[in-house]
C-alpha atoms as a PDB file:
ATOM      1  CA  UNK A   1     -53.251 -37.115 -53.047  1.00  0.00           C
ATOM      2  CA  UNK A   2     -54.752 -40.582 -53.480  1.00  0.00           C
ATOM      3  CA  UNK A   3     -55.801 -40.919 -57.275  1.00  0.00           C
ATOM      4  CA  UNK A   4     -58.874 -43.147 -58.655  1.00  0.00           C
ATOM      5  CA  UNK A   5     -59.233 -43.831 -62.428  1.00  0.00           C
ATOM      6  CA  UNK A   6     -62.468 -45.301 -64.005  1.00  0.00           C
ATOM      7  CA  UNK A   7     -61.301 -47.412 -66.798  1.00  0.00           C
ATOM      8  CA  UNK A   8     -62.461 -45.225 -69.765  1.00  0.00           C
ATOM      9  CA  UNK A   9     -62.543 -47.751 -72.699  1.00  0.00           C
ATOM     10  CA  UNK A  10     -66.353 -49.148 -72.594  1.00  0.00           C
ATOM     11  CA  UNK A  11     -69.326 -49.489 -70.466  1.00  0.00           C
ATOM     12  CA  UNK A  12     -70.987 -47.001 -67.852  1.00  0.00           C
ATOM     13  CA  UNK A  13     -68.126 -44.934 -67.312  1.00  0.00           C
ATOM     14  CA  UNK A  14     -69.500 -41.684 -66.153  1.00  0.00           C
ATOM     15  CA  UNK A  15     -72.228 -43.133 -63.178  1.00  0.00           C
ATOM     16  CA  UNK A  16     -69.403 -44.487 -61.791  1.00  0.00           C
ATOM     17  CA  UNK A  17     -67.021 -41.453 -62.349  1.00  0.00           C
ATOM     18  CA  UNK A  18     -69.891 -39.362 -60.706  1.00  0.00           C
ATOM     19  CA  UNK A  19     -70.676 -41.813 -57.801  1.00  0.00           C
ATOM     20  CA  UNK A  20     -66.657 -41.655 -56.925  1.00  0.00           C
ATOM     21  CA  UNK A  21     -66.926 -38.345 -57.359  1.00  0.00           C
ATOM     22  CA  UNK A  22     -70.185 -37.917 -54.950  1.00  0.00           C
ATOM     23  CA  UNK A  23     -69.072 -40.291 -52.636  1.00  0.00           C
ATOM     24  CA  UNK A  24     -65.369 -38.636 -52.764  1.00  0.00           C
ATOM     25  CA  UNK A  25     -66.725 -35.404 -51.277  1.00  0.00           C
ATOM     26  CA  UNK A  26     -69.649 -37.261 -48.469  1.00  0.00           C
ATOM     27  CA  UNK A  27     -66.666 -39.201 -46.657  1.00  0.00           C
ATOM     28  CA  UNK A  28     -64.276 -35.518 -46.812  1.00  0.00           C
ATOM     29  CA  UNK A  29     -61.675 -37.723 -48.411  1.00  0.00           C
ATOM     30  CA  UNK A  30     -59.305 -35.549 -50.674  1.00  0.00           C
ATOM     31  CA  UNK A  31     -59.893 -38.296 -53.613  1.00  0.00           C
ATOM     32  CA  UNK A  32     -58.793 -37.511 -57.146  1.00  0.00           C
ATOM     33  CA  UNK A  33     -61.419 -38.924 -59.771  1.00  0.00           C
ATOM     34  CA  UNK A  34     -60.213 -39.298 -63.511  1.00  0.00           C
ATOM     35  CA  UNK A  35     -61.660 -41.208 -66.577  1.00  0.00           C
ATOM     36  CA  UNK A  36     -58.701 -43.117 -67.776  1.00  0.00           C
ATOM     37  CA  UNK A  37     -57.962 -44.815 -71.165  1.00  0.00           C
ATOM     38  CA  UNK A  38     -54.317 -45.437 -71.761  1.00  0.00           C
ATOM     39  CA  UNK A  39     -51.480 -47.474 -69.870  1.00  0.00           C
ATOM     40  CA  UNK A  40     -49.455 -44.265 -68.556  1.00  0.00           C
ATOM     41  CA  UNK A  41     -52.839 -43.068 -67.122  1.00  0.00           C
ATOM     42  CA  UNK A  42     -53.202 -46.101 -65.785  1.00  0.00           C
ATOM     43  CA  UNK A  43     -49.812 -46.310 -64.130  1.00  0.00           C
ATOM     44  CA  UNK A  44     -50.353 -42.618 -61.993  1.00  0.00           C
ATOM     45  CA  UNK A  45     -53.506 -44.370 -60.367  1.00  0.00           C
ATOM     46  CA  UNK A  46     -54.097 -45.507 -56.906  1.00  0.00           C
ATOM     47  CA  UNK A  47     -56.844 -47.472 -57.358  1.00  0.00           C
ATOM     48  CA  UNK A  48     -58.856 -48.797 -60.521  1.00  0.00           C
ATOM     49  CA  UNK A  49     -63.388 -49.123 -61.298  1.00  0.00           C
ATOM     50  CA  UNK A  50     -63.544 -51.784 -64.095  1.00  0.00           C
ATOM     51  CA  UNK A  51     -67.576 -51.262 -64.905  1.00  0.00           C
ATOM     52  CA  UNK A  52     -70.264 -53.127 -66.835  1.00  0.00           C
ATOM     53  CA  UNK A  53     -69.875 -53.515 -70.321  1.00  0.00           C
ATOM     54  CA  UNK A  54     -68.623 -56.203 -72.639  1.00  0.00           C
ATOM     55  CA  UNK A  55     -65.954 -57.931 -70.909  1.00  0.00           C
ATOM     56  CA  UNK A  56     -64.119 -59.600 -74.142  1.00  0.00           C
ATOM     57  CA  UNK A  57     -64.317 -56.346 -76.052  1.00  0.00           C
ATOM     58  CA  UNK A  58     -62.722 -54.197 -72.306  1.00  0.00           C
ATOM     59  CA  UNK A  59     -60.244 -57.474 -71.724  1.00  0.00           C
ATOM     60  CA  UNK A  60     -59.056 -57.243 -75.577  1.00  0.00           C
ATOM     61  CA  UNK A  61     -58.147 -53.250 -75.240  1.00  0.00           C
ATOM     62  CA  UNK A  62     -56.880 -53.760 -71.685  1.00  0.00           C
ATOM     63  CA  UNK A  63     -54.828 -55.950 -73.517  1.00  0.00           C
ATOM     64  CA  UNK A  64     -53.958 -54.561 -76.670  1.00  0.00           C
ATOM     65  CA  UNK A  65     -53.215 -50.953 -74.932  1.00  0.00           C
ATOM     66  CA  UNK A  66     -50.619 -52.486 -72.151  1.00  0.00           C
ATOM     67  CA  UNK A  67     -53.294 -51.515 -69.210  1.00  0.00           C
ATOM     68  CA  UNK A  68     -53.399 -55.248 -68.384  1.00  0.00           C
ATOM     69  CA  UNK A  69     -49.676 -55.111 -67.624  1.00  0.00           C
ATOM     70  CA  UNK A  70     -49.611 -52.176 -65.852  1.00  0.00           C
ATOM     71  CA  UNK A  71     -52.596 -53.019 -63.343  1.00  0.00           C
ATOM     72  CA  UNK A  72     -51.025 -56.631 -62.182  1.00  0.00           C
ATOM     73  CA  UNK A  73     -47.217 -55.510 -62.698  1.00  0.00           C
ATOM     74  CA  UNK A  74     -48.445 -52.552 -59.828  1.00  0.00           C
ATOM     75  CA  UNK A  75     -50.488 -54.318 -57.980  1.00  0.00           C
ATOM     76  CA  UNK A  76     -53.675 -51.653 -58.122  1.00  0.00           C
ATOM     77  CA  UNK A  77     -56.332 -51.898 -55.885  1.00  0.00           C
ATOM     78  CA  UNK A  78     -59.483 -53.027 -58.519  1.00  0.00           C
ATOM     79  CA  UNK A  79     -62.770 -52.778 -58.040  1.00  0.00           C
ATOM     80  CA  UNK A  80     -65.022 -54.393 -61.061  1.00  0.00           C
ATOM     81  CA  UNK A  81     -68.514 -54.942 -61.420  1.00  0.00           C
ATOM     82  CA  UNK A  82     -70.514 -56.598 -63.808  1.00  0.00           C
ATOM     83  CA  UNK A  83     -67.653 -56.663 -66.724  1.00  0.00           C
ATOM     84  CA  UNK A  84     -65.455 -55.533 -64.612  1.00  0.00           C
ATOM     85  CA  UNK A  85     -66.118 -58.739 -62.144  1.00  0.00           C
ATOM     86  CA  UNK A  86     -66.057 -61.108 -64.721  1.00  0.00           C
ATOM     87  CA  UNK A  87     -61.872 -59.564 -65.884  1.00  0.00           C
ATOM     88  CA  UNK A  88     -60.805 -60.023 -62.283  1.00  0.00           C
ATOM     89  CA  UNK A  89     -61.701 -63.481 -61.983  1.00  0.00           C
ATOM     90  CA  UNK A  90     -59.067 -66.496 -62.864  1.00  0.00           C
ATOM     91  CA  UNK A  91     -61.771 -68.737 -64.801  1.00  0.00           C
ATOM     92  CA  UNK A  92     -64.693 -67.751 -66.729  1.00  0.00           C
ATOM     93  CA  UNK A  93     -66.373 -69.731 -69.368  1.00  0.00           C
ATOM     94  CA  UNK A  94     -66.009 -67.992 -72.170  1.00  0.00           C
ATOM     95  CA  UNK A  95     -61.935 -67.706 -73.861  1.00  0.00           C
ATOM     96  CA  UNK A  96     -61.131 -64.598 -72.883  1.00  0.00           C
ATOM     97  CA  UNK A  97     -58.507 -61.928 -71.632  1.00  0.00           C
ATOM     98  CA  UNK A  98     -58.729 -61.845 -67.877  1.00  0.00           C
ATOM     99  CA  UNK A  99     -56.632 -59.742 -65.426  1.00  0.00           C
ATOM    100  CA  UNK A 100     -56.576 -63.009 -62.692  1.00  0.00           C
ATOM    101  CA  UNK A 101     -56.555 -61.060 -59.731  1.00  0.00           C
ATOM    102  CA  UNK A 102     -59.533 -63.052 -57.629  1.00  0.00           C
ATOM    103  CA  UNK A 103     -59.442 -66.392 -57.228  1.00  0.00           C
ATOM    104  CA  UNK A 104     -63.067 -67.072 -58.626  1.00  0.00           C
ATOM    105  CA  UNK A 105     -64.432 -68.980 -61.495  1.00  0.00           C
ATOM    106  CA  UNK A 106     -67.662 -66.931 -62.968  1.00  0.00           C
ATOM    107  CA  UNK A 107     -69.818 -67.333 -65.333  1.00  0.00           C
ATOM    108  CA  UNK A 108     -71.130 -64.501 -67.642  1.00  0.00           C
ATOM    109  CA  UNK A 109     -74.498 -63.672 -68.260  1.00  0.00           C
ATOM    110  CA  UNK A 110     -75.070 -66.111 -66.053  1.00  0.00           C
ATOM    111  CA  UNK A 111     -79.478 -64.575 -64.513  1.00  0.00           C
ATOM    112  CA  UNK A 112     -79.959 -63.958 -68.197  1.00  0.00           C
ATOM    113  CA  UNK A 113     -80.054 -62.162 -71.313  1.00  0.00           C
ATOM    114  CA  UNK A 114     -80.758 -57.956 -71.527  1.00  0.00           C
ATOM    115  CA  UNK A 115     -84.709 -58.462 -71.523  1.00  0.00           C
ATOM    116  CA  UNK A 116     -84.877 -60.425 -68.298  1.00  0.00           C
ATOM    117  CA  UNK A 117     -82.247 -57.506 -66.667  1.00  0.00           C
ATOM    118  CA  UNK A 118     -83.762 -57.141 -63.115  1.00  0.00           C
ATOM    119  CA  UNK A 119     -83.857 -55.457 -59.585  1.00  0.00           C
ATOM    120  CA  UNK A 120     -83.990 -57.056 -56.438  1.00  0.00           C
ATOM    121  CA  UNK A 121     -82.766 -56.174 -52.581  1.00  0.00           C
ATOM    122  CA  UNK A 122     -79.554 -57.892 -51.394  1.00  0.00           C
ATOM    123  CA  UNK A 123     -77.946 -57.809 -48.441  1.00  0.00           C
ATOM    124  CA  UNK A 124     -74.222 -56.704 -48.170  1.00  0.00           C
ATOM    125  CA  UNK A 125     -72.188 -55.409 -45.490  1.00  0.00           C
ATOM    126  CA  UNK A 126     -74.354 -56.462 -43.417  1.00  0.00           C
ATOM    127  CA  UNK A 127     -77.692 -54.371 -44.646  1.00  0.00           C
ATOM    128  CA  UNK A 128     -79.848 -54.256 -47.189  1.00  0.00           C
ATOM    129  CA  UNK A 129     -78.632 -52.728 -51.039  1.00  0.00           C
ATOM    130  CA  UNK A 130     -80.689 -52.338 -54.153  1.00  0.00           C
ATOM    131  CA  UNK A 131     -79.265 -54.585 -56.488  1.00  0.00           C
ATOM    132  CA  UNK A 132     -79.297 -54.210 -60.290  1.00  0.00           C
ATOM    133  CA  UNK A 133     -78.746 -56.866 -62.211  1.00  0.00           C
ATOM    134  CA  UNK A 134     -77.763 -56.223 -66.233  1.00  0.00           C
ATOM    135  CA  UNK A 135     -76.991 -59.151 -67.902  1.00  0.00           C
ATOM    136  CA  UNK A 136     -75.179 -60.338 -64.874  1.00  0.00           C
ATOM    137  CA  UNK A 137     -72.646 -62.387 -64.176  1.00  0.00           C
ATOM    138  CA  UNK A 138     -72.276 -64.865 -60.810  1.00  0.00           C
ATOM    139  CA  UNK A 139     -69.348 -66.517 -59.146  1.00  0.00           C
ATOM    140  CA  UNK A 140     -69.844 -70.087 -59.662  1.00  0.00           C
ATOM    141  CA  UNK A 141     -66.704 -71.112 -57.348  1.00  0.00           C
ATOM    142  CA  UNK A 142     -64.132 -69.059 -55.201  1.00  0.00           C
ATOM    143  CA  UNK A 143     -60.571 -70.018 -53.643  1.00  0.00           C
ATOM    144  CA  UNK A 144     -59.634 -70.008 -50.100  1.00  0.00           C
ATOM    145  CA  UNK A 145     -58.669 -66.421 -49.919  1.00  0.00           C
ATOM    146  CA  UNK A 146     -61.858 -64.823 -51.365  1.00  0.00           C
ATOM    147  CA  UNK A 147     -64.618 -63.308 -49.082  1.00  0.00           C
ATOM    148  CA  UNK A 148     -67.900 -64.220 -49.963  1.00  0.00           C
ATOM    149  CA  UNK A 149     -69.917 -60.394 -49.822  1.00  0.00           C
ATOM    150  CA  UNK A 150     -73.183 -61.373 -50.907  1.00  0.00           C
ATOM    151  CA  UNK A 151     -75.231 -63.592 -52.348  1.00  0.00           C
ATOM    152  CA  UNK A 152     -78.440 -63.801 -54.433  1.00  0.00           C
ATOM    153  CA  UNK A 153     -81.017 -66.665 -54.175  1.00  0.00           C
ATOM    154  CA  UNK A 154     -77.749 -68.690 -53.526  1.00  0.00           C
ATOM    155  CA  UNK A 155     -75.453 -67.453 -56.430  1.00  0.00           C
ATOM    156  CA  UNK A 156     -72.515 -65.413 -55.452  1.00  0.00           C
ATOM    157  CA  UNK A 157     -72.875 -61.564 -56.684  1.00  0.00           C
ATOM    158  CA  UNK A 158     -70.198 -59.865 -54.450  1.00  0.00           C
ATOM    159  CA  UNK A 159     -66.632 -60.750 -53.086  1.00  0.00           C
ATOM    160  CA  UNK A 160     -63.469 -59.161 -52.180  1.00  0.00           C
ATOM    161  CA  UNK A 161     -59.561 -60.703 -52.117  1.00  0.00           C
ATOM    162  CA  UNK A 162     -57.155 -58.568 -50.647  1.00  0.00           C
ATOM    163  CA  UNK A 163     -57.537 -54.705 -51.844  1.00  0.00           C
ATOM    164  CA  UNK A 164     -59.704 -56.153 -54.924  1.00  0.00           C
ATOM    165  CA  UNK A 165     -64.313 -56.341 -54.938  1.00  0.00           C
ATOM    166  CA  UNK A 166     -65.954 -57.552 -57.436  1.00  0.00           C
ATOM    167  CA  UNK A 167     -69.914 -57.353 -57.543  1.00  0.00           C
ATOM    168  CA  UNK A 168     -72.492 -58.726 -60.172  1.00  0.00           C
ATOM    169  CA  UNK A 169     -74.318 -55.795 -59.861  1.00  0.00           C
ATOM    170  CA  UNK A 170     -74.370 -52.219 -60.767  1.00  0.00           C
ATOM    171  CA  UNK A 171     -73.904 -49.848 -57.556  1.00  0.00           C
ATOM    172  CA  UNK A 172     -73.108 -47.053 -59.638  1.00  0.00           C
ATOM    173  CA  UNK A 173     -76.639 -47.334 -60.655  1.00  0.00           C
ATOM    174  CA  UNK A 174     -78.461 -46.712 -57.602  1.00  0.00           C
ATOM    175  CA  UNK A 175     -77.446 -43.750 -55.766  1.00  0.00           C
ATOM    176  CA  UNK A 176     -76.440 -46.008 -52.971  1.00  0.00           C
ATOM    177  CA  UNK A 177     -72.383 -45.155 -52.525  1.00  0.00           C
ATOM    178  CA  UNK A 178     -71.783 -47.617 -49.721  1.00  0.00           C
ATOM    179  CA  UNK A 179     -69.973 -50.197 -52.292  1.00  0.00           C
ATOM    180  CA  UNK A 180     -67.834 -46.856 -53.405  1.00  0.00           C
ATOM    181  CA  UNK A 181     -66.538 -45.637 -50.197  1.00  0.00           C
ATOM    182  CA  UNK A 182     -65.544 -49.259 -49.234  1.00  0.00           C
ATOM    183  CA  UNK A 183     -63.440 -49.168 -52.023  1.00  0.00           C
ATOM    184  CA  UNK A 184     -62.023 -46.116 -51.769  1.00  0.00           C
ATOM    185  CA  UNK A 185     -61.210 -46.868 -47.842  1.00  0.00           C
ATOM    186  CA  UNK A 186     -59.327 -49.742 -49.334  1.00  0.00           C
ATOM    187  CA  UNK A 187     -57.538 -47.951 -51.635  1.00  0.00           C
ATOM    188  CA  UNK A 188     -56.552 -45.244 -48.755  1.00  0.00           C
ATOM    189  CA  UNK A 189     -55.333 -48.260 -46.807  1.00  0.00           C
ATOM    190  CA  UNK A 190     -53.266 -49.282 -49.728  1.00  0.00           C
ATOM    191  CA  UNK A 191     -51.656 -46.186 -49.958  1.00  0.00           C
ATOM    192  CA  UNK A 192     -50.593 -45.291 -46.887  1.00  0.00           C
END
C-alpha cells in the first residue's frame, strides 16, 4: 500500500492531512495518510506534503532530526507549498536549510507581509483554481528541467521537476483537491 506522510513539525498540517485524506478516498486509490515527525517515519513513506509555515524554523528541524537526509538519500516524491516550496528550491534569499530538490531560485514572502495575505483565481492544469496566497513566496528563476505550472500577474506560483510540485499557494485551503490527486498520481507512478 502506497504511504503519504504530511511533514508533522510546523505549519497547516491537518488541512492538508484531511485534503489527502478526502482526495485519497474520491480517486478509490488505497492511499495511506499519516502525520509524520521523525526520520524513521519519514523513511516508511512513499511520498512527502511539506506545507506553509516558517520555512527556516521546518528546514532547521528537518535538519536537526535527520528528515533532510532521509528525503534526498531516498529520493521521495515531495510536494511543498508555501514553506514547503520555498525548502525544495536550490536558492532562496534568505541563509537557510534547503532540501535542493527543484532547480528554482525563490524568494520568500515575496506578494507581501500577513496583512496584505490575498485570494485571487489562477489558472493551472489547464483551468481555473482559487488561489490563496499567505505570505507567499514566488519563483524568481527556474533551471532547464523545471515545468513552469502557473503563474500569477507574471510571477511563478507553481512548478513541478520530476516526481517533485511546488506551489506558492495553499490548495489545502480551498476544498479544491485537484493539486492533491496530481500528486498522489505521481507518487503511484513512483512506486510502481
Amino acid at each position: 500500500m502506497t504511504t503519504i506522510g504530511i511533514l508533522n513539525l510546523q505549519g497547516d498540517v491537518s488541512e492538508h492531512f484531511e485534503a489527502m485524506k478526502k482526495t485519497a478516498c474520491d480517486i478509490g486509490k488505497n492511499v495511506n495518510v499519516f502525520k509524520v515527525k521523525t526520520s524513521a517515519e519519514v523513511s516508511k513513506c512513499d511520498g512527502i506534503i511539506i506545507s506553509g509555515g516558517e520555512s527556516t524554523v521546518i528546514g532547521n528541524l528537518m535538519e536537526e532530526t535527520g528528515i533532510k537526509k532521509v528525503i534526498v538519500d531516498q529520493n521521495i516524491p515531495v510536494m511543498g507549498t508555501c514553506a514547503g516550496m520555498v525548502l525544495l528550491a536550490k536558492k532562496t534569499d534568505y541563509e537557510q536549510p534547503l532540501l535542493g530538490l527543484i532547480d528554482m531560485e525563490v524568494k520568500r514572502n515575496a506578494f507581501g507581509r500577513q496583512k496584505v495575505s490575498f485570494e485571487d483565481d489562477i489558472e493551472i492544469f489547464g483551468k481555473k483554481f482559487k488561489g490563496i496566497f499567505i505570505r507567499a513566496p514566488y519563483i524568481e528563476k527556474v533551471g532547464e528541467n523545471v515545468d513552469i505550472l502557473s503563474k500569477y500577474n507574471e510571477r511563478i506560483v507553481a512548478v513541478k521537476s520530476g516526481k517533485h510540485i511546488a506551489t506558492a499557494f495553499h490548495p489545502e485551503l480551498t476544498g479544491d483537491t485537484r493539486i492533491h490527486e496530481y500528486f498522489i498520481k505521481e507518487v503511484l507512478n513512483c512506486a510502481e
